[in-house]
Protein backbone atom coordinates (compact mmCIF):
# COMPACT_ATOMS: atom_id res chain seq x y z
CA UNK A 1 114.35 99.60 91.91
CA UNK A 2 112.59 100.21 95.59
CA UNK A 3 108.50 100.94 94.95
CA UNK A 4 107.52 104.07 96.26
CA UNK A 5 104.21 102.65 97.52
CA UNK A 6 106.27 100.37 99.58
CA UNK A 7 108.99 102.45 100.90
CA UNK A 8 105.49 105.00 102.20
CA UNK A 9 104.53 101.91 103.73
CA UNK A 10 107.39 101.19 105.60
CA UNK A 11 107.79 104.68 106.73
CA UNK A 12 104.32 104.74 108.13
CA UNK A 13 104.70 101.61 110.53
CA UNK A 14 107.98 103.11 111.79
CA UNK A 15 106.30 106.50 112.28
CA UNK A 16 103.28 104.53 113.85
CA UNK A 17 104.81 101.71 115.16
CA UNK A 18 101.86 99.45 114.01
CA UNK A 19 101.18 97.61 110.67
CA UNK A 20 97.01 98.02 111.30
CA UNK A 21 98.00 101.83 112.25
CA UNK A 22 100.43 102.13 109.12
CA UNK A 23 97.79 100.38 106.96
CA UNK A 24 95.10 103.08 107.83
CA UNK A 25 97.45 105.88 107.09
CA UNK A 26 98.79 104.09 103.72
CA UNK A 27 94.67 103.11 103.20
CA UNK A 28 95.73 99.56 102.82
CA UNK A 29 95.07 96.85 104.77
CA UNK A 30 97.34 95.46 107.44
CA UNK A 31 97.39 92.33 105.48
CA UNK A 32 98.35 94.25 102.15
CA UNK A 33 100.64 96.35 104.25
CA UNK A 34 102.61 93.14 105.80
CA UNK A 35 102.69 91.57 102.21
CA UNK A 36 104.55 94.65 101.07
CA UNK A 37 107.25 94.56 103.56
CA UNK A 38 107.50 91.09 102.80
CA UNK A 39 107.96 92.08 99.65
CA UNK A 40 111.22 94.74 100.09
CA UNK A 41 112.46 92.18 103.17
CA UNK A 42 112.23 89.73 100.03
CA UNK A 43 114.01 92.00 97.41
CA UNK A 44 116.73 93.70 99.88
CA UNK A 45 117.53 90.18 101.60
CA UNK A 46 117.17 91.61 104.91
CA UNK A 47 114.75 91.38 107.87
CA UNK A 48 113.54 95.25 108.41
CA UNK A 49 111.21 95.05 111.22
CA UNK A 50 111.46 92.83 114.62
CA UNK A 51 107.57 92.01 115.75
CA UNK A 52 106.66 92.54 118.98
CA UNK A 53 102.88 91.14 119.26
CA UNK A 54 101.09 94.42 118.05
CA UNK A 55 104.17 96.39 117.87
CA UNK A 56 106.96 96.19 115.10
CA UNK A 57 110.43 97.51 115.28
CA UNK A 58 113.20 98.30 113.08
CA UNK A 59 115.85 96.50 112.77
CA UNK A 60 119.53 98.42 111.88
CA UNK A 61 118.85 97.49 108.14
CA UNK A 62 114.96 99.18 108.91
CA UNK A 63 116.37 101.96 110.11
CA UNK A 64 118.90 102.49 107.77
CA UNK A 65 116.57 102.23 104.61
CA UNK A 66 113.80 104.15 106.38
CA UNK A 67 116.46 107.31 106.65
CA UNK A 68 116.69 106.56 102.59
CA UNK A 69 113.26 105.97 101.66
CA UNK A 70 112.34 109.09 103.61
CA UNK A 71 114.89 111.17 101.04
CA UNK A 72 113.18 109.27 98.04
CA UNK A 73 110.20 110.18 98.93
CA UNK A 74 111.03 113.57 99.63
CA UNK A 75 113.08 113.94 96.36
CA UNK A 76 109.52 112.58 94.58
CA UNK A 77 107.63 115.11 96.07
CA UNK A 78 109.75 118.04 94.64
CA UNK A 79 110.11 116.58 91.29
């Protein structure tokens, strides 16, 4: 089972681009915020971003679970 806080979180750094930028949207900080994508990385045995310095990237496996956690979290939202 995929947390919902976490899958918000990893929606928000590929929407931003940025784990600080994600944290301030998620109100977490970046070090909570890279803690829970270690976290799914950990659970999903895959490597979801690529970091860049500043900048983080999806991998394939990111992008694919973004395009699902997007439909959770849409799915919660209407429940």
């Amino acid at each position: 089972m995929l947390d919902p806080d976490n899958l918000r979180t990893l929606v928000a750094i590929a929407e931003t681009g940025s784990f600080t930028a994600a944290g301030v949207r998620v109100h977490r900080t970046q070090s909570a915020v890279s803690m829970q994508i270690r976290k799914l990385e950990a659970q999903l045995d895959r490597k979801l971003f690529e970091r860049q310095g500043r900048d983080a990237r999806l991998t394939a496996d990111g992008e694919l679970l973004v395009a699902h956690a997007r439909r959770i979290l849409k799915a919660q939202a209407e429940a």
